[in-house]
C-alpha atoms as a PDB file:
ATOM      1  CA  UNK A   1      51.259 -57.802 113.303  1.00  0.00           C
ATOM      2  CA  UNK A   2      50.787 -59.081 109.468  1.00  0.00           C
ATOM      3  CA  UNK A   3      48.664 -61.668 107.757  1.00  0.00           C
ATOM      4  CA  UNK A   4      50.080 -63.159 104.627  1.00  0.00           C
ATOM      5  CA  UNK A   5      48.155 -65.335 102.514  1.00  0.00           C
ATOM      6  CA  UNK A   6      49.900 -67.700 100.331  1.00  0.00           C
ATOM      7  CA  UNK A   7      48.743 -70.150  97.234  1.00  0.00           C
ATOM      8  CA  UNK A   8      50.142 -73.155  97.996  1.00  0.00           C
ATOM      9  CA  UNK A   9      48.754 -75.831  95.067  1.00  0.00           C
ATOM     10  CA  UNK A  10      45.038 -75.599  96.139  1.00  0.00           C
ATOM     11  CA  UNK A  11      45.386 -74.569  99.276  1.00  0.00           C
ATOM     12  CA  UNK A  12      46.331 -71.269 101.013  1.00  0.00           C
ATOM     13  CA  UNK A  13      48.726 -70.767 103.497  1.00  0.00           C
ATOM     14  CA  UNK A  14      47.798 -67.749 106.542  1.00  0.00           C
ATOM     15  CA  UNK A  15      50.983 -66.410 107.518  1.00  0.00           C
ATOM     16  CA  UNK A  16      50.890 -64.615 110.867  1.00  0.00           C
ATOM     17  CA  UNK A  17      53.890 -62.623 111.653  1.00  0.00           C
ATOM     18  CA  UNK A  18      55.025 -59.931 114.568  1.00  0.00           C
ATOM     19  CA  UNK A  19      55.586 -56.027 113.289  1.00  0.00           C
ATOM     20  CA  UNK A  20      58.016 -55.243 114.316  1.00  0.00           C
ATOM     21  CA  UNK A  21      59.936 -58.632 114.686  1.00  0.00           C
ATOM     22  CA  UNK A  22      61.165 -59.146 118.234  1.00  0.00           C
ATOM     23  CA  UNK A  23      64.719 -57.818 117.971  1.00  0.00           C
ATOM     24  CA  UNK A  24      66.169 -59.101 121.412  1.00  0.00           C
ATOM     25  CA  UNK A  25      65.007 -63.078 120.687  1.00  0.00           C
ATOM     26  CA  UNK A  26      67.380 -65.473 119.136  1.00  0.00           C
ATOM     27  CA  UNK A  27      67.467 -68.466 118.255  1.00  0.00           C
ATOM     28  CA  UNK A  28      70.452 -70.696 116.959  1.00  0.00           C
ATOM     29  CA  UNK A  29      70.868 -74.272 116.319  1.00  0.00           C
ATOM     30  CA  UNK A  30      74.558 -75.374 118.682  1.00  0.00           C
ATOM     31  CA  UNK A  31      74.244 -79.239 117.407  1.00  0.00           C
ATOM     32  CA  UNK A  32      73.498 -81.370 120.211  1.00  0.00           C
ATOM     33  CA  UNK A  33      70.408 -78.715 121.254  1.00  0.00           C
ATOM     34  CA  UNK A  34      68.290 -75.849 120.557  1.00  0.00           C
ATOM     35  CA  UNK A  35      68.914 -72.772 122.159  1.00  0.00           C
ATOM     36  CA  UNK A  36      67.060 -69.277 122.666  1.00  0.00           C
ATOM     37  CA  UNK A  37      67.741 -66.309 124.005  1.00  0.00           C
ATOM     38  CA  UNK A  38      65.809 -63.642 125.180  1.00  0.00           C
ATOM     39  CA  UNK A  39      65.306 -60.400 127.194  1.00  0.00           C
ATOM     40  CA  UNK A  40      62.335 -59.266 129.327  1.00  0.00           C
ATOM     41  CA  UNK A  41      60.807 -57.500 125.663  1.00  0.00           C
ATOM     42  CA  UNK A  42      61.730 -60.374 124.294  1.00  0.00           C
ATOM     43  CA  UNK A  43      60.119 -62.753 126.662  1.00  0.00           C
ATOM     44  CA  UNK A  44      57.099 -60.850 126.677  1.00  0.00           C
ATOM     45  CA  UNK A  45      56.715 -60.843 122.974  1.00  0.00           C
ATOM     46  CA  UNK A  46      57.516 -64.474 122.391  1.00  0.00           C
ATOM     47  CA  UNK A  47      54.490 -65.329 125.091  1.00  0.00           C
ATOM     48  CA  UNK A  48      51.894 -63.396 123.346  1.00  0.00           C
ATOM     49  CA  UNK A  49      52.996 -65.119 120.026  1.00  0.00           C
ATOM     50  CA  UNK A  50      52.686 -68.605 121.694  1.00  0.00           C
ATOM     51  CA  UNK A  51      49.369 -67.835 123.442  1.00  0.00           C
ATOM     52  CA  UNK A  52      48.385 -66.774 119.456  1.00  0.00           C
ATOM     53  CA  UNK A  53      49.475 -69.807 118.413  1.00  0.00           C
ATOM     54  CA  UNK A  54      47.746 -71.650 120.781  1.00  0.00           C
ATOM     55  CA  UNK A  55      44.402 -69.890 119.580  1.00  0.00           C
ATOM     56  CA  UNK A  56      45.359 -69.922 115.813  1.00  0.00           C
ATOM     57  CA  UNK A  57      44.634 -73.497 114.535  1.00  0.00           C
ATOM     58  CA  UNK A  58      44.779 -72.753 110.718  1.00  0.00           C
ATOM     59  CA  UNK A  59      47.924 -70.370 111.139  1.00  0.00           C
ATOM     60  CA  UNK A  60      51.332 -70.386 111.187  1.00  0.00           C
ATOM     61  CA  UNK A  61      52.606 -68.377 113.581  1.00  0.00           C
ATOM     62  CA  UNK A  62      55.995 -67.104 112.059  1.00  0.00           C
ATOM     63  CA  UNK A  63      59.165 -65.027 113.842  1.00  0.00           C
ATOM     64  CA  UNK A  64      62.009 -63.651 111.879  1.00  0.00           C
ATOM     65  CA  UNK A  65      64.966 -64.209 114.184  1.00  0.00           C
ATOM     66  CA  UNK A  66      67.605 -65.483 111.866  1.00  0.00           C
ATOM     67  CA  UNK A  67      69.197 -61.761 111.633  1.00  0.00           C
ATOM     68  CA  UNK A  68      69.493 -61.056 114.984  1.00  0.00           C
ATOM     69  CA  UNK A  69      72.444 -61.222 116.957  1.00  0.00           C
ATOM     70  CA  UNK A  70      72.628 -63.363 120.157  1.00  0.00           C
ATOM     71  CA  UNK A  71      73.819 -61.487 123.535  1.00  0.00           C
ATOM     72  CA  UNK A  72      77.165 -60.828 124.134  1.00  0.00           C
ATOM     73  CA  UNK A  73      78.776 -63.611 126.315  1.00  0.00           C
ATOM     74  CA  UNK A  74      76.448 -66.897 125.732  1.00  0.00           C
ATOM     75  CA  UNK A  75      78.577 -70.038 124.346  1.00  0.00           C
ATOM     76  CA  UNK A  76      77.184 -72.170 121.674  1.00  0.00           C
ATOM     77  CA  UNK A  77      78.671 -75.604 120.535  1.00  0.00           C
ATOM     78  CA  UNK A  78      81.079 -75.601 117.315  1.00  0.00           C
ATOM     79  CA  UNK A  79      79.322 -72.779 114.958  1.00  0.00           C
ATOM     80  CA  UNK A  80      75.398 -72.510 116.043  1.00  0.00           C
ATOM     81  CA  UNK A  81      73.179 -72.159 112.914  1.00  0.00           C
ATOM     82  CA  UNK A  82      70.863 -69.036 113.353  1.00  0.00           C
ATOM     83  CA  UNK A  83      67.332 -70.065 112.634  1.00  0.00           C
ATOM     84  CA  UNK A  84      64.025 -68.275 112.366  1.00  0.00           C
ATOM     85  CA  UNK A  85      60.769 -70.045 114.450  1.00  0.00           C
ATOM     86  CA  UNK A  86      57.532 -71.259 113.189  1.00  0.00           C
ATOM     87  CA  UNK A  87      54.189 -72.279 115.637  1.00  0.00           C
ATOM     88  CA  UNK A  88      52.101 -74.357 113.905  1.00  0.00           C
ATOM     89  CA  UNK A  89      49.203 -76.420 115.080  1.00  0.00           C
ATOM     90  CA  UNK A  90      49.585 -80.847 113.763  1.00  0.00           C
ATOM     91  CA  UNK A  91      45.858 -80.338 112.556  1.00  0.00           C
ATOM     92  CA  UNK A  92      46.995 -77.908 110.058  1.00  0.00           C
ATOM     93  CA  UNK A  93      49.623 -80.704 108.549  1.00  0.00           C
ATOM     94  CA  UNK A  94      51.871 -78.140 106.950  1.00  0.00           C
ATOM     95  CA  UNK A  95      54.370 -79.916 104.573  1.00  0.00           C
ATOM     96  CA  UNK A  96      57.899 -77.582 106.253  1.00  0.00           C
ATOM     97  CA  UNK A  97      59.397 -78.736 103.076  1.00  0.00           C
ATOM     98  CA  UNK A  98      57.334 -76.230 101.246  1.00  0.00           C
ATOM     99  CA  UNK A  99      58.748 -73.839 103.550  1.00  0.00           C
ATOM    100  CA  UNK A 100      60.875 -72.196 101.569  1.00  0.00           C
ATOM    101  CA  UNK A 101      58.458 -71.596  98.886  1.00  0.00           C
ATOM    102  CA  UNK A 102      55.814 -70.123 101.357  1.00  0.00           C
ATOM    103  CA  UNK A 103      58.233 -67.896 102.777  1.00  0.00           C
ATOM    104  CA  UNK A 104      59.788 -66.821  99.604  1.00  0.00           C
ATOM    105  CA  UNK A 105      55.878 -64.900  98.683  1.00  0.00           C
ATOM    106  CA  UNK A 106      54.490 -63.490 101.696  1.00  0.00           C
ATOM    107  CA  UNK A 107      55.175 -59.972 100.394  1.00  0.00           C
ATOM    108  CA  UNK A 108      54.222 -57.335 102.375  1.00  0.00           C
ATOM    109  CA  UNK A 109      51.482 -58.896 103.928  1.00  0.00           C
ATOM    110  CA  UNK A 110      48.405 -56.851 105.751  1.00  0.00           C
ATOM    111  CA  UNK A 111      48.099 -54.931 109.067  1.00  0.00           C
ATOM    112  CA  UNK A 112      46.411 -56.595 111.618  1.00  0.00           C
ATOM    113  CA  UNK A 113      45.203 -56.143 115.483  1.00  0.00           C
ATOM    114  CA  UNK A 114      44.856 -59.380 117.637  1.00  0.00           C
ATOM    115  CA  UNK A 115      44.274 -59.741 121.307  1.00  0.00           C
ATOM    116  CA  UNK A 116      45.011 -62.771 123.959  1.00  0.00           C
ATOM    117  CA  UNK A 117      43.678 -62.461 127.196  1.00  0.00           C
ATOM    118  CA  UNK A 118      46.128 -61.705 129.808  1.00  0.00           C
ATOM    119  CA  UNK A 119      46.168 -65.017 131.333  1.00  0.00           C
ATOM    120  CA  UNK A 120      45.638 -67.913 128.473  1.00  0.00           C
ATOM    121  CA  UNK A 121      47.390 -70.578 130.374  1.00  0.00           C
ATOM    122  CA  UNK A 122      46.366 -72.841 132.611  1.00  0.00           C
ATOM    123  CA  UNK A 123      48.057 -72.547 136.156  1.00  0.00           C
ATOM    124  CA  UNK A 124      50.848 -75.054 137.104  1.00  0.00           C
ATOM    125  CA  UNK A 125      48.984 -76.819 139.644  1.00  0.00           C
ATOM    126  CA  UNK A 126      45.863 -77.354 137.145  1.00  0.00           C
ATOM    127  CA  UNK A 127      48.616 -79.521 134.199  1.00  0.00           C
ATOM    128  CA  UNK A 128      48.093 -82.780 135.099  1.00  0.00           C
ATOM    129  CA  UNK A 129      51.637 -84.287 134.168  1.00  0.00           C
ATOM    130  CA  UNK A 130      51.679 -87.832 134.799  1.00  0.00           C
ATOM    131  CA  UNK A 131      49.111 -88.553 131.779  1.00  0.00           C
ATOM    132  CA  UNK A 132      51.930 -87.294 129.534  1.00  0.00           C
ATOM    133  CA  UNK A 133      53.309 -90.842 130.232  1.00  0.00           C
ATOM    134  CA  UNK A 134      50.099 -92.550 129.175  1.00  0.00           C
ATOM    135  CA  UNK A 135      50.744 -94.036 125.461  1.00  0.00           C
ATOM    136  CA  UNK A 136      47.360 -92.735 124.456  1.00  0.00           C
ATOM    137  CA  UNK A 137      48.747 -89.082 125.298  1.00  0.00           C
ATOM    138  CA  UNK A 138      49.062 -86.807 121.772  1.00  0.00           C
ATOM    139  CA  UNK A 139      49.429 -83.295 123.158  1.00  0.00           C
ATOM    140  CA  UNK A 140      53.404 -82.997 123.223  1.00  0.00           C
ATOM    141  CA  UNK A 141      55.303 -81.127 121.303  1.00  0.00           C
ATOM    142  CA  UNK A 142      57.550 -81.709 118.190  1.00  0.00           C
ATOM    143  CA  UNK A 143      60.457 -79.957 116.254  1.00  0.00           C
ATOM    144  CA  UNK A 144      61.830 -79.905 112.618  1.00  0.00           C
ATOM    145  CA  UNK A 145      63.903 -77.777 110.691  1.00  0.00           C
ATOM    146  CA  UNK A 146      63.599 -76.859 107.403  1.00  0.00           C
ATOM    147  CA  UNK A 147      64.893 -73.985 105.524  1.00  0.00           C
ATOM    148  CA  UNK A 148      66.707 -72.388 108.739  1.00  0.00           C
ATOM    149  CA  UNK A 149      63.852 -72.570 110.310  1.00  0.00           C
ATOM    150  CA  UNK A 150      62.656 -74.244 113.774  1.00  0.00           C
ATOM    151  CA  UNK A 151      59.151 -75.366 113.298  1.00  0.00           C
ATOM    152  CA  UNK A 152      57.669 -76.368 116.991  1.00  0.00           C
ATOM    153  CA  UNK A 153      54.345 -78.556 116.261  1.00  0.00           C
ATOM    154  CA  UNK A 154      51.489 -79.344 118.939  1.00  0.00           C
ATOM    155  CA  UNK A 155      47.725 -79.159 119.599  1.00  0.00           C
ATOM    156  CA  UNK A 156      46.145 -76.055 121.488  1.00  0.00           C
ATOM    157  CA  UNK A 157      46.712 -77.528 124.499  1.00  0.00           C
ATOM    158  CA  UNK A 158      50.269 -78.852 124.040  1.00  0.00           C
ATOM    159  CA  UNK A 159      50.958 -74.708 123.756  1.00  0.00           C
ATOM    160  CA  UNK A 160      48.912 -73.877 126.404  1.00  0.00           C
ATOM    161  CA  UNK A 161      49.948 -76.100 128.795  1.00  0.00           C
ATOM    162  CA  UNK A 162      54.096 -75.259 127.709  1.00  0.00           C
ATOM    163  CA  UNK A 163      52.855 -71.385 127.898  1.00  0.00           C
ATOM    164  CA  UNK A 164      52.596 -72.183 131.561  1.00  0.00           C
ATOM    165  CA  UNK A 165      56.356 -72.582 131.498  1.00  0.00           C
ATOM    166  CA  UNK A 166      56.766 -69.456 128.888  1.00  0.00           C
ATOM    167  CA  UNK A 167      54.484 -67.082 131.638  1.00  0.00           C
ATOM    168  CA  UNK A 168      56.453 -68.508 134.664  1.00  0.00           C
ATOM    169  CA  UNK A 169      60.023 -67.516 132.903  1.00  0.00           C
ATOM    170  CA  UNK A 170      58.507 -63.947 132.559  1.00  0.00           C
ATOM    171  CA  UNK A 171      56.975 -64.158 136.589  1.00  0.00           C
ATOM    172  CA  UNK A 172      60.499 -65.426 137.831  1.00  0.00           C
ATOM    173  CA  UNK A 173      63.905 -64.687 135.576  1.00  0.00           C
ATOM    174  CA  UNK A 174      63.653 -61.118 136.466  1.00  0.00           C
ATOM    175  CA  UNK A 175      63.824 -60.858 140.591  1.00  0.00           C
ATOM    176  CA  UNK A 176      66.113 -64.501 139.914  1.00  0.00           C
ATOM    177  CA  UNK A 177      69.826 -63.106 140.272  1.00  0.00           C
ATOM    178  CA  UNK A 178      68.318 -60.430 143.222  1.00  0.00           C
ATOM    179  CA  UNK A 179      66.972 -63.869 144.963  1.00  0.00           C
ATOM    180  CA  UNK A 180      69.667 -66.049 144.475  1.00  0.00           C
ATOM    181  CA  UNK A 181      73.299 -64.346 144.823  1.00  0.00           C
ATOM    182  CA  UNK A 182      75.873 -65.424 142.293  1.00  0.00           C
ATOM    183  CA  UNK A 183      73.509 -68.193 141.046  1.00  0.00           C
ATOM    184  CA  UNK A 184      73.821 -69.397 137.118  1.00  0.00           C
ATOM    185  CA  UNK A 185      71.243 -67.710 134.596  1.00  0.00           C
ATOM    186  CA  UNK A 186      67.320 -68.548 134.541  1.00  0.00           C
ATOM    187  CA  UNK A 187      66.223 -70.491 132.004  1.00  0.00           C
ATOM    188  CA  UNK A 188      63.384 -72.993 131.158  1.00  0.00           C
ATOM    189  CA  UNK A 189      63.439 -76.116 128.715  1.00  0.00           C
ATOM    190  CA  UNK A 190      61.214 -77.742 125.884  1.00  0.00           C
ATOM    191  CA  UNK A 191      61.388 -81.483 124.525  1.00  0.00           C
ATOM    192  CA  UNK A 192      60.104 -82.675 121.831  1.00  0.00           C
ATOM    193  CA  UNK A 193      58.266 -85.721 122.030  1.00  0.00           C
ATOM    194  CA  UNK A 194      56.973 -87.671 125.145  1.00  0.00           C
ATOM    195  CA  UNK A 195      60.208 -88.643 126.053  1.00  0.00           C
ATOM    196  CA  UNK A 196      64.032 -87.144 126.662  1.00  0.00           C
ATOM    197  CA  UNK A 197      65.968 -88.040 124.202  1.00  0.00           C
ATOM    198  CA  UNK A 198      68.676 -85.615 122.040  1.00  0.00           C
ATOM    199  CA  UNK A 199      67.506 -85.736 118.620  1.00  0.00           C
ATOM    200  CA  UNK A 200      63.957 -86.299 116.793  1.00  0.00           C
ATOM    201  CA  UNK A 201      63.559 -89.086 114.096  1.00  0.00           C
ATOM    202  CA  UNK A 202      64.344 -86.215 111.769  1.00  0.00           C
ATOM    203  CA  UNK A 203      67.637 -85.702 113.328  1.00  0.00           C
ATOM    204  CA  UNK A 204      66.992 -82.205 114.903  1.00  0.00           C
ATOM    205  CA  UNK A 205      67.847 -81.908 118.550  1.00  0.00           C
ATOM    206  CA  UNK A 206      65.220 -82.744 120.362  1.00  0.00           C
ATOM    207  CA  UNK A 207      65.501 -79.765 123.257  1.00  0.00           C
ATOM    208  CA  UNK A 208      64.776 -76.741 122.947  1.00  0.00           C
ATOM    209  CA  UNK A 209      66.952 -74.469 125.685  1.00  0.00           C
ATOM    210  CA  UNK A 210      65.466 -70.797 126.696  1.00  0.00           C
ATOM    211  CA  UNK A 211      67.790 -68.488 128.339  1.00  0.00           C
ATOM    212  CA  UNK A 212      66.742 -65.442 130.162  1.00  0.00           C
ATOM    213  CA  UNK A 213      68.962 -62.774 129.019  1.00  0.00           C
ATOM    214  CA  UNK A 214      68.614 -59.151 131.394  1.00  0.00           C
ATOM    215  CA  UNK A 215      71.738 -57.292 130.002  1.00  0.00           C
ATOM    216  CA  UNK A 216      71.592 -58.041 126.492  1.00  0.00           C
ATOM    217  CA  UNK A 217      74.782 -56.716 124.780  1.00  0.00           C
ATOM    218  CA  UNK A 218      75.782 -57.434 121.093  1.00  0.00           C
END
C-alpha cells in the first residue's frame, strides 16, 4: 500500500491507499441504493482494507474504484454513477467536502507494509444485535458522498462487527451456487444508520448492496 500525507489548513490528512488498487471491485451509485461488486480477489482485498480501517483511527482508508468496469451482466437502475470508497473512523471528523481538495494532492504517496491478523472480527454468535436498537447505541454505520466518492463512517467496532458480514461473504459466496442449484447470486447488505430506511439525511441511499461476482467478465 501508500501513505499520503496531506496539509489540510492546520491539520494533516493520512491517506492510506491499496497498491495496486483492487481491479475486480466496483462500486456504482443506481439511485435508490448502493451497489458493489466483487470477485473472490476482490472480496479478499476489500476485507483486509476494512479490518485496516477498523485498526486505523486517524486514517482514511481510500480505494480507487471509479475506473473500473462492473461485471458483465449486473443491472443497475437508470445510469449508476461510478464512485470511488473511503473508510473513515467519526472520531477523525473529516469534513468529505474537502474531499476533493485532499484527493487532488496525494501525489505519489510512500510505500508501506501493514499487517491484520487473520481473524480481526468478532464471530457471529459473539455481536450482540439487539443493543443496536437501544437509543444510547452509536456504533452503526453511516454514508455520504462527496466528490464521487462513497465515504462509509463508524467507530472500530461498527467495522469490526460489519467485517463479520465482509469475512462470512468470503467463507460462503464461493461453494454458494455448488450448494444451492440454480439459486440467485450471494450477496450481503449494509445500512446506514440504526434503522432501514432508503436514503440518509444527506440524501444518499442509505444501503449499501455487495454482490459476489465468480465469473467476472467486462
Amino acid at each position: 500500500m501508500r501513505v499520503h500525507k496531506v496539509r489540510l489548513g492546520g491539520d494533516e490528512v493520512r491517506v492510506v491507499r491499496p497498491d495496486p488498487a483492487p481491479a475486480r471491485l466496483a462500486l456504482r451509485d443506481d439511485g435508490h441504493w448502493l451497489s458493489m461488486y466483487a470477485d473472490r480477489d476482490g472480496a479478499e482485498r476489500l476485507t483486509a482494507l476494512w479490518a485496516l480501517a477498523a485498526r486505523s483511527a486517524r486514517s482514511l482508508v481510500h480505494l480507487p474504484l471509479r475506473a473500473n468496469p462492473a461485471p458483465d451482466g449486473v443491472m443497475g437502475e437508470g445510469e449508476p454513477v461510478a464512485l470511488d470508497l473511503v473508510l473513515v473512523h467519526h472520531s477523525l471528523q473529516f469534513p468529505t467536502a474537502a474531499w476533493k481538495r485532499v484527493r487532488a494532492r496525494l501525489g505519489t504517496g510512500r510505500p508501506h507494509t501493514a499487517a491484520t491478523p487473520e481473524r480481526d472480527f468478532p464471530d457471529e454468535g459473539a455481536i450482540d444485535h439487539e443493543r443496536r436498537h437501544h437509543a444510547t447505541y452509536r456504533d452503526h454505520l453511516g454514508f455520504d458522498i462527496a466528490a464521487h466518492t462513497l465515504f462509509v463512517v463508524g467507530s472500530a467496532t461498527a467495522f469490526r462487527e460489519h467485517g463479520t458480514v465482509l469475512r462470512g461473504l468470503l467463507d460462503e459466496a464461493p461453494s454458494h451456487r455448488y450448494r444451492h442449484p440454480g439459486a440467485g447470486h450471494f450477496c450481503v447488505e449494509f445500512g446506514s444508520g440504526p434503522w432501514t430506511r432508503p436514503r440518509t439525511r444527506r440524501n444518499v441511499p442509505g444501503a449499501l448492496h455487495l454482490q459476489y461476482c465468480e465469473d467476472w467478465r467486462v
